[in-house]
N, C-alpha and C. Protein backbone atom coordinates (compact mmCIF):
# COMPACT_ATOMS: atom_id res chain seq x y z
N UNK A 1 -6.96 -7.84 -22.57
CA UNK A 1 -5.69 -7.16 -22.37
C UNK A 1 -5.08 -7.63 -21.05
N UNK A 2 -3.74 -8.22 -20.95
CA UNK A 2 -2.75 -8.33 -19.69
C UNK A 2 -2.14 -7.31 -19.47
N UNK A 3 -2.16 -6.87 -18.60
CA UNK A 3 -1.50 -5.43 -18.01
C UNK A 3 -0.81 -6.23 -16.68
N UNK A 4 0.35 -6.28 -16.37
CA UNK A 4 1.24 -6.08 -14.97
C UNK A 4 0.62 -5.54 -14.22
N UNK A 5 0.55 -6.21 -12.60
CA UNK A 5 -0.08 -5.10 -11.80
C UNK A 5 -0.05 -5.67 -10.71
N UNK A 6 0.33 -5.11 -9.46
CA UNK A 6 0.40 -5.19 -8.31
C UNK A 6 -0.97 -5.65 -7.71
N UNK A 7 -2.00 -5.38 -8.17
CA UNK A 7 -2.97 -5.69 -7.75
C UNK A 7 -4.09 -6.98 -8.54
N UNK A 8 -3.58 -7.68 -9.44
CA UNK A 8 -3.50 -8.54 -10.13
C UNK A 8 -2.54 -9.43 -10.52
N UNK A 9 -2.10 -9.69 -9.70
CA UNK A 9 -0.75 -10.56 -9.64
C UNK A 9 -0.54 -12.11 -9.99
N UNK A 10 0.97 -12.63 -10.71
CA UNK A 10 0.58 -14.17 -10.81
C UNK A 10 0.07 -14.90 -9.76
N UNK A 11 -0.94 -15.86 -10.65
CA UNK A 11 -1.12 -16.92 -10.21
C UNK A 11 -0.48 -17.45 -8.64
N UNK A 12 -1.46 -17.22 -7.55
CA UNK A 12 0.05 -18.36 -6.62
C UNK A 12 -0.23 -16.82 -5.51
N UNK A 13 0.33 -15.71 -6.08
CA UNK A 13 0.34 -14.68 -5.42
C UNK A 13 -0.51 -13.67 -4.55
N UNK A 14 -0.80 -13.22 -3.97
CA UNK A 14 -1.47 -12.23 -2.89
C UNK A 14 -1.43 -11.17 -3.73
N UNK A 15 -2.77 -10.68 -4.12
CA UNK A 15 -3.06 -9.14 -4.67
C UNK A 15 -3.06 -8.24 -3.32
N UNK A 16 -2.59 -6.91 -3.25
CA UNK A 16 -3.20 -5.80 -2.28
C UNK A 16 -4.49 -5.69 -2.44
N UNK A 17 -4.84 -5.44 -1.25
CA UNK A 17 -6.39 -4.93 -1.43
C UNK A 17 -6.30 -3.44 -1.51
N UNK A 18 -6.77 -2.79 -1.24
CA UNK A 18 -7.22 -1.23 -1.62
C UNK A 18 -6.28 -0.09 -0.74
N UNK A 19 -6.76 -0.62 0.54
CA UNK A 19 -6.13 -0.36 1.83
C UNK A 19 -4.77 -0.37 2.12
N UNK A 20 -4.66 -1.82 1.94
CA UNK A 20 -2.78 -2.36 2.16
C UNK A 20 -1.92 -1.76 0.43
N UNK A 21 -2.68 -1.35 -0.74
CA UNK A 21 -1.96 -0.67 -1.61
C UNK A 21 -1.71 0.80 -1.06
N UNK A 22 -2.74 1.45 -1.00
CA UNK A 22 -2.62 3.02 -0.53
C UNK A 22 -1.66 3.34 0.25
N UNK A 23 -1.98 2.20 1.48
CA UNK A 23 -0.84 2.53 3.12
C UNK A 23 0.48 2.34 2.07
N UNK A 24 0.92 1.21 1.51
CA UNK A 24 2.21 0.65 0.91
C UNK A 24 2.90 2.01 -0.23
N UNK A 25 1.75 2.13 -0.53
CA UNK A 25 2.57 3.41 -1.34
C UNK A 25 2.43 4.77 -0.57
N UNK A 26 1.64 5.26 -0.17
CA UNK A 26 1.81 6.01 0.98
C UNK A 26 3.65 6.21 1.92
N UNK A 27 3.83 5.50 2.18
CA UNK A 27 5.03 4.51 2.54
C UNK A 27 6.43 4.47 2.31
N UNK A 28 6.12 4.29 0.94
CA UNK A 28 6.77 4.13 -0.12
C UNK A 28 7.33 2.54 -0.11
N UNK A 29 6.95 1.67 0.18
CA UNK A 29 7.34 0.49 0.68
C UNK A 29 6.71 -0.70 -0.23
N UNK A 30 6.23 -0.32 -1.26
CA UNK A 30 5.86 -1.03 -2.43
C UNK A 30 7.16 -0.89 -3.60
N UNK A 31 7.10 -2.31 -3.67
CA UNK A 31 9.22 -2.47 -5.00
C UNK A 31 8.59 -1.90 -5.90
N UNK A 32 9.08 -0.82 -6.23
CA UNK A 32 9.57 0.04 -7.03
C UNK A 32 9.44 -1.04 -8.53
N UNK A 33 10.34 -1.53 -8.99
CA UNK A 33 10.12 -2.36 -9.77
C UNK A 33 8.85 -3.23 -10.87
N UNK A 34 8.05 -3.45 -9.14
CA UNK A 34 6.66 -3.56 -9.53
C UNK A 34 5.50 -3.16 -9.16
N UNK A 35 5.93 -1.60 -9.60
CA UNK A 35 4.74 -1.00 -9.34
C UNK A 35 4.56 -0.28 -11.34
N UNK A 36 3.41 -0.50 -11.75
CA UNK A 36 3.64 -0.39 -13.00
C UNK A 36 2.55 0.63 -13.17
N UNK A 37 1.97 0.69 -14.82
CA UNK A 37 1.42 2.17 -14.54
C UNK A 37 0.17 1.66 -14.51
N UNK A 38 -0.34 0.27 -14.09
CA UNK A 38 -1.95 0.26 -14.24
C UNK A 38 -1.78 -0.22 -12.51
N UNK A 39 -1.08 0.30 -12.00
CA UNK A 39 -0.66 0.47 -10.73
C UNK A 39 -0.90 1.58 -9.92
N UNK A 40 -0.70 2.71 -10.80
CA UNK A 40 -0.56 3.99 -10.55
C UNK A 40 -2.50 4.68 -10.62
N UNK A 41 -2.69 3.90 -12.29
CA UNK A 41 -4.52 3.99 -12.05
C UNK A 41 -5.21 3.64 -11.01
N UNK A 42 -4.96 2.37 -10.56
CA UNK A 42 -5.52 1.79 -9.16
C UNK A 42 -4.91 2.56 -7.86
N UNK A 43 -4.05 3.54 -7.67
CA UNK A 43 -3.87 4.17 -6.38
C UNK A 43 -4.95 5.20 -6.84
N UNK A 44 -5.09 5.92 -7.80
CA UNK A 44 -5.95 6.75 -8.04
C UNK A 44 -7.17 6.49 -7.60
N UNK A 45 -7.33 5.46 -8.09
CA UNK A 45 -8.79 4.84 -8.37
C UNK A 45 -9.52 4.99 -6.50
N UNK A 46 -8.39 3.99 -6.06
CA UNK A 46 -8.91 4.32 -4.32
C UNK A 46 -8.68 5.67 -3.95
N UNK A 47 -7.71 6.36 -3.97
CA UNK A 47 -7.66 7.44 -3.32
C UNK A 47 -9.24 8.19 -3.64
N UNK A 48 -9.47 7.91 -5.20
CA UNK A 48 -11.33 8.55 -5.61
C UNK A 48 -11.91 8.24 -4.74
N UNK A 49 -11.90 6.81 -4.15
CA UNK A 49 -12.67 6.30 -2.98
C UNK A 49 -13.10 6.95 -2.21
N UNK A 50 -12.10 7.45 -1.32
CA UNK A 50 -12.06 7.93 -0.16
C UNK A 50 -11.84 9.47 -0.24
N UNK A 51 -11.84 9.96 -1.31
CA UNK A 51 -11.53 11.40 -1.24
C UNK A 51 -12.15 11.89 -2.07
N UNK A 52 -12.92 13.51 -2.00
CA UNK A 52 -13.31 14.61 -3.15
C UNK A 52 -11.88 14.60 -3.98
N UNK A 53 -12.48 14.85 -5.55
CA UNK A 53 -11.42 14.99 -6.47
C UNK A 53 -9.92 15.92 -5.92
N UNK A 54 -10.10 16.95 -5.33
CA UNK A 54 -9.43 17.86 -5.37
C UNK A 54 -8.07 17.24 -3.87
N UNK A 55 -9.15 17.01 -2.94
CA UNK A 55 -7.83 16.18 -1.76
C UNK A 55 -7.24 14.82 -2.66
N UNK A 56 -7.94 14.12 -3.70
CA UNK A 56 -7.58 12.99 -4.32
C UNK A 56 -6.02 13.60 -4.63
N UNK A 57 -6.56 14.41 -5.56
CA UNK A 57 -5.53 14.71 -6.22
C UNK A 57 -4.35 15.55 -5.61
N UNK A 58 -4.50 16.56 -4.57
CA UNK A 58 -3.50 16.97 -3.88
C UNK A 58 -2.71 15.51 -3.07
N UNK A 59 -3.01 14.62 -2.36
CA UNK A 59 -2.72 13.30 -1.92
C UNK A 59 -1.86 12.42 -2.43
N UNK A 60 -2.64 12.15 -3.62
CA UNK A 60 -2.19 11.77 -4.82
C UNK A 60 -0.11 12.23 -5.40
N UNK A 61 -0.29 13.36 -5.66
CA UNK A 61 0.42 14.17 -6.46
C UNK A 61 1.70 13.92 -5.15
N UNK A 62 1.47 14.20 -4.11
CA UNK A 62 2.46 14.21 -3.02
C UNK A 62 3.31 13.08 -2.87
N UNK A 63 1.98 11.91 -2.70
CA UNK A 63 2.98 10.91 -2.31
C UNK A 63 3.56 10.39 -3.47
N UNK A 64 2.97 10.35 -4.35
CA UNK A 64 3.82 10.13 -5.91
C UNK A 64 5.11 10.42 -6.13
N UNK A 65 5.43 11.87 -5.67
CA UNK A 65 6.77 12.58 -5.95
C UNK A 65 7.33 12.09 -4.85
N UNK A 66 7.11 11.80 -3.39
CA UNK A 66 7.51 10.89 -2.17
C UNK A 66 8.13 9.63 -2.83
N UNK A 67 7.27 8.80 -3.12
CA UNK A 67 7.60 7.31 -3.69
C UNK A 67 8.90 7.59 -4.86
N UNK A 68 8.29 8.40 -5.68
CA UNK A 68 9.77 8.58 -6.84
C UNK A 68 10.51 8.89 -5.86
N UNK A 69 10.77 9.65 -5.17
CA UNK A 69 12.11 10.16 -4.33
C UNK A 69 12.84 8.56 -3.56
N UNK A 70 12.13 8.21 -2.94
CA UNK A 70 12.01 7.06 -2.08
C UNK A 70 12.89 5.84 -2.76
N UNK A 71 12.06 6.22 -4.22
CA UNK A 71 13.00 4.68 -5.24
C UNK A 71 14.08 5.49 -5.97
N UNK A 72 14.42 6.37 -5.62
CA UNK A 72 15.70 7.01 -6.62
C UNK A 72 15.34 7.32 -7.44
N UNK A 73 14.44 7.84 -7.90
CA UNK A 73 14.34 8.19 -9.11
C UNK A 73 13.07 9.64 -9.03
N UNK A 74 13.70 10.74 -8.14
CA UNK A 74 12.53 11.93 -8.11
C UNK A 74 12.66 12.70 -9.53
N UNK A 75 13.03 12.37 -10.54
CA UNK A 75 13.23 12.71 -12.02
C UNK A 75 12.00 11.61 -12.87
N UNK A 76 11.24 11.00 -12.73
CA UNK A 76 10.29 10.36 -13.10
C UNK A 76 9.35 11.08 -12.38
N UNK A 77 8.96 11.97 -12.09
CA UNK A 77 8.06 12.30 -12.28
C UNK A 77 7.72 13.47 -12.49
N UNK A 78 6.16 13.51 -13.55
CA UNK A 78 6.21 14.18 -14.55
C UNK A 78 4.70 15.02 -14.42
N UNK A 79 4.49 16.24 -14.06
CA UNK A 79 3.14 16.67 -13.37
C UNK A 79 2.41 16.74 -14.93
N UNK A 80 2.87 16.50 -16.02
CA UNK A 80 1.54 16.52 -16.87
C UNK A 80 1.12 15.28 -17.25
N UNK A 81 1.70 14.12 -17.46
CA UNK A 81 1.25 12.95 -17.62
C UNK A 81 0.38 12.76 -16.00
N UNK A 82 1.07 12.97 -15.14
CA UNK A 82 0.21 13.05 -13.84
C UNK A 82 -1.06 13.03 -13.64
N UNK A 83 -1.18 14.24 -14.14
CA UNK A 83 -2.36 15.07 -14.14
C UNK A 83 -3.49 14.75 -15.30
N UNK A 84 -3.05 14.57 -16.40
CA UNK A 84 -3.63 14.19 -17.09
C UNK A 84 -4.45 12.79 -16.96
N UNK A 85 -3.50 11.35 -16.75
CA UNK A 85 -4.84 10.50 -16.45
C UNK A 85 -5.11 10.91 -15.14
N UNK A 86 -4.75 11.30 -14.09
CA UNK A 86 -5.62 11.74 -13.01
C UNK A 86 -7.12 12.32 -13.70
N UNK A 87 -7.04 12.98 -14.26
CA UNK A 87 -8.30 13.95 -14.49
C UNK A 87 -9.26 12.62 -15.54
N UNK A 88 -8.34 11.88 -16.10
CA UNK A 88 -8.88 11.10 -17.47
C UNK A 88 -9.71 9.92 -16.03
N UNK A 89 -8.95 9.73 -15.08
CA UNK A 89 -9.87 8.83 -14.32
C UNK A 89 -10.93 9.42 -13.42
N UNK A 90 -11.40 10.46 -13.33
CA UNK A 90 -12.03 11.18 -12.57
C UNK A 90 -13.42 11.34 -13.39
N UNK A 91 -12.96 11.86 -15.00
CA UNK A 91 -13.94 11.06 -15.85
C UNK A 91 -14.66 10.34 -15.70
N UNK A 92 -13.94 9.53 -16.65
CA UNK A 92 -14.35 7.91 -16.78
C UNK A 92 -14.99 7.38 -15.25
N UNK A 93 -14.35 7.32 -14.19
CA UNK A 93 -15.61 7.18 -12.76
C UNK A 93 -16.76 7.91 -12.75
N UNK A 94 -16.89 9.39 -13.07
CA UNK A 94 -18.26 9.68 -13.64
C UNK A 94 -18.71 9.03 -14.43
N UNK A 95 -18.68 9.14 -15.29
CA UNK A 95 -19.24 8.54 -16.38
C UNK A 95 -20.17 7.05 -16.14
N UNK A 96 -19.31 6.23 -15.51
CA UNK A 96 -19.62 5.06 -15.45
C UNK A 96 -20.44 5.32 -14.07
N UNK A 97 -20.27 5.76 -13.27
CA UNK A 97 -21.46 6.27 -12.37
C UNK A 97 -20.86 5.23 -10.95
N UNK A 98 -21.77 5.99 -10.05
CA UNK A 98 -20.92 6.04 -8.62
C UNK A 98 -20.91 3.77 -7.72
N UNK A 99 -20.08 3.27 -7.40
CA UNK A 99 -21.00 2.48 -6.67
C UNK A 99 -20.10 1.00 -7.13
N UNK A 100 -19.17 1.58 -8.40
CA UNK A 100 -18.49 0.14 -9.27
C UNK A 100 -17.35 -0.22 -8.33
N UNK A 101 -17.25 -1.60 -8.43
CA UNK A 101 -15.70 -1.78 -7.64
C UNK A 101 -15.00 -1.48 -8.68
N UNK A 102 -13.42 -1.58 -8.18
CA UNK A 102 -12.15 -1.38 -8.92
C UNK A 102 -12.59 -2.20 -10.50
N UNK A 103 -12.80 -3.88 -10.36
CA UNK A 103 -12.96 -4.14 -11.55
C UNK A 103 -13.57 -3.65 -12.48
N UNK A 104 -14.77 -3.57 -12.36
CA UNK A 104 -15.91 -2.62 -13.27
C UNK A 104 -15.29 -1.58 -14.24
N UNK A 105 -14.59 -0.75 -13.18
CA UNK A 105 -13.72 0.28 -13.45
C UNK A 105 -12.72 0.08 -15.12
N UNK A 106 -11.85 -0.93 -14.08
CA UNK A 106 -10.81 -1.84 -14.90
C UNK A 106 -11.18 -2.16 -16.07
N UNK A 107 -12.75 -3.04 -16.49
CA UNK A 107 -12.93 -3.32 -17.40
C UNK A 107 -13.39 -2.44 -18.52
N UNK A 108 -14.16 -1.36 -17.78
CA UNK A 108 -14.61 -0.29 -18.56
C UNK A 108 -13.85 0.79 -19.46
N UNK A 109 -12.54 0.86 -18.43
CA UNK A 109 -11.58 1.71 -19.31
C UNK A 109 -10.39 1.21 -19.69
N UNK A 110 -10.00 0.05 -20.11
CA UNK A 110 -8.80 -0.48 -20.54
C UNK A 110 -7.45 0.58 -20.73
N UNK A 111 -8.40 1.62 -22.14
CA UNK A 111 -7.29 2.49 -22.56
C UNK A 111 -6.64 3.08 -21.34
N UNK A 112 -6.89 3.18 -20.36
CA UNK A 112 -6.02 4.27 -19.37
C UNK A 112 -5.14 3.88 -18.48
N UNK A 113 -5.76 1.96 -18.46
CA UNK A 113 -4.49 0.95 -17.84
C UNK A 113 -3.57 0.47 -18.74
N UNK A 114 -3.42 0.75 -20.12
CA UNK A 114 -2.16 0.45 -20.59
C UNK A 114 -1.27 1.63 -20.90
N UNK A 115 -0.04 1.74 -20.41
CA UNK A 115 0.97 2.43 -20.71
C UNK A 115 1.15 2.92 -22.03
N UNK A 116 1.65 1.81 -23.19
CA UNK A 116 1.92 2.50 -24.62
C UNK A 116 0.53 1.84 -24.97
N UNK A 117 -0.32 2.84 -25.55
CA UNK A 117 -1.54 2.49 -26.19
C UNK A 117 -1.88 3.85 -26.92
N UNK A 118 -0.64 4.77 -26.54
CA UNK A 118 -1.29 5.99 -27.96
C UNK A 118 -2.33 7.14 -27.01
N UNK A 119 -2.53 6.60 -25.97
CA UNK A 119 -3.90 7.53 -25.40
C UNK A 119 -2.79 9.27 -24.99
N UNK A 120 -1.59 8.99 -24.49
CA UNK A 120 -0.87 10.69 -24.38
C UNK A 120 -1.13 10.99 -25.57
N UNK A 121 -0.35 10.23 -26.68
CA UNK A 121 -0.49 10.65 -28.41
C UNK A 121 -1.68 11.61 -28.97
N UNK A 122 -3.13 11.10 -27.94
CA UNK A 122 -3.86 11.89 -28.48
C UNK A 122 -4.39 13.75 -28.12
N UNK A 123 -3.33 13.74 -27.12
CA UNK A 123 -3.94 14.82 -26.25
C UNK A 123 -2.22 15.80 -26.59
N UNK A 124 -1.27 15.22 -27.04
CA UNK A 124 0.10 15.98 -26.19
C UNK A 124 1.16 15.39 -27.76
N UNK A 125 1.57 16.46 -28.30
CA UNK A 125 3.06 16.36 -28.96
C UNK A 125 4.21 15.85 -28.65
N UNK A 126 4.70 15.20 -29.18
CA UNK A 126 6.49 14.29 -27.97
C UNK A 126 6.94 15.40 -27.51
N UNK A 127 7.61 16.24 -28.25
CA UNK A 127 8.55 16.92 -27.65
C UNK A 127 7.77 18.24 -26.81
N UNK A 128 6.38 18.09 -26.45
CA UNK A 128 5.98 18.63 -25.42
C UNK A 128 5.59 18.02 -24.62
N UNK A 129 5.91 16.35 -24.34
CA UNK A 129 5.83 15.71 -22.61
C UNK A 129 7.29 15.73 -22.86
N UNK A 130 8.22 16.10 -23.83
CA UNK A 130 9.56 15.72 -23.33
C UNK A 130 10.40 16.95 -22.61
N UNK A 131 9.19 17.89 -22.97
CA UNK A 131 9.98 19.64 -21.88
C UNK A 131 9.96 19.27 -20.68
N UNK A 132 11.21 20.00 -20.41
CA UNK A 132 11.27 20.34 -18.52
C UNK A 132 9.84 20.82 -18.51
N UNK A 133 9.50 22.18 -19.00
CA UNK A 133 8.33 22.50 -18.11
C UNK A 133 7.11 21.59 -18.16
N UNK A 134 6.80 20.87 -19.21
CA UNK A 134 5.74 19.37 -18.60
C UNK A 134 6.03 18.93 -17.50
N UNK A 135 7.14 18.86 -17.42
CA UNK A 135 7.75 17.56 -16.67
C UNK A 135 7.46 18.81 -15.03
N UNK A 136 7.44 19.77 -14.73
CA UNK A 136 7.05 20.88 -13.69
C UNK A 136 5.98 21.33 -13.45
N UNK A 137 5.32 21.63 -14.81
CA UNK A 137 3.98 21.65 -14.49
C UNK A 137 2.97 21.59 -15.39
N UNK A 138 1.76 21.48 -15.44
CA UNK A 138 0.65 21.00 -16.02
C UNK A 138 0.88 21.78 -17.28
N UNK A 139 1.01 20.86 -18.52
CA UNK A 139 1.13 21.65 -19.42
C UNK A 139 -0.60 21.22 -20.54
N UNK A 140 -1.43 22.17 -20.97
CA UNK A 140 -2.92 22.33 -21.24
C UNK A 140 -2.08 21.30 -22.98
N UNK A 141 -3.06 19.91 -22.91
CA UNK A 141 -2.98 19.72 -24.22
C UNK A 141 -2.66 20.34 -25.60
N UNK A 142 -1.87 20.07 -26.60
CA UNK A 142 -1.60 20.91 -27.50
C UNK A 142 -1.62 19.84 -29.26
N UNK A 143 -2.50 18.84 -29.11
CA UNK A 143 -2.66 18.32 -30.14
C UNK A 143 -3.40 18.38 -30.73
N UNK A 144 -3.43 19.10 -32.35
CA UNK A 144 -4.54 19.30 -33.13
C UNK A 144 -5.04 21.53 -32.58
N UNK A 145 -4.14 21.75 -31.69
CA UNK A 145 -4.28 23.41 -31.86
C UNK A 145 -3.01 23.86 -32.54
N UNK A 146 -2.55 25.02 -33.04
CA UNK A 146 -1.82 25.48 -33.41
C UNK A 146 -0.66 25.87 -32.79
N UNK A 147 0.31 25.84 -33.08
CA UNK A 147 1.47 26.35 -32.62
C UNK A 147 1.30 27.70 -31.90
């Protein structure tokens, strides 16, 4: 699988390392443009690094809505897709157990670095990531329970 990514970049080009991604988005000083969503896994991924789940994710969540603000666009972002692979990578790093670099990672969970691959599809109804209140706050999966 080719996935876009700031941290895998063409040929020729300078990847971020871990550090100089975090500070850059931190920042907000990473183009907007190309920052894609197996972009967004890898800020996660370090912030896991360096942080218990819970500062990950408060950290996380902040500068995210920072950076959208930053690139014009504080309407992209969406606290249940958020949240959701947040938690889906918090997983999957268990799982695979403590100690892997980023690649390991990368290779182990494909599904969560590609964007359209169906993986929301399995957890979330369209027109419930397409509510305002998803889009505000964590809305608890609703695929395959009842109305």
């Amino acid at each position: 699988m080719t996935t876009k990514s700031l941290t895998t970049p063409p040929v020729g080009e300078a990847a971020f390392d871990g550090e100089a991604l975090l500070a850059r988005f931190e920042d907000a000083t990473l183009p907007g443009r190309s920052f894609h969503h197996a972009d967004h896994v890898r800020v996660v991924w370090e912030y896991l690094e360096r942080f218990p789940p819970a500062e990950a994710q408060a950290r996380f969540t902040a500068a995210l809505r920072r950076y959208a603000t930053a690139n014009g666009a504080p309407e992209k972002y969406h606290e249940t897709i958020t949240l959701l692979y947040f938690f889906l990578i918090v997983e999957r790093r268990e799982r695979l157990g403590n100690g892997h670099p980023w690649e390991a990672f990368a290779a182990a969970a494909p599904d969560l670095l590609a964007w359209k691959n169906g993986l929301l599809e399995r957890y979330y109804r369209p027109e419930t990531l397409a509510s305002e209140l998803a889009r505000r706050v964590f809305v608890l999966p609703d695929v395959g329970l009842a109305a």
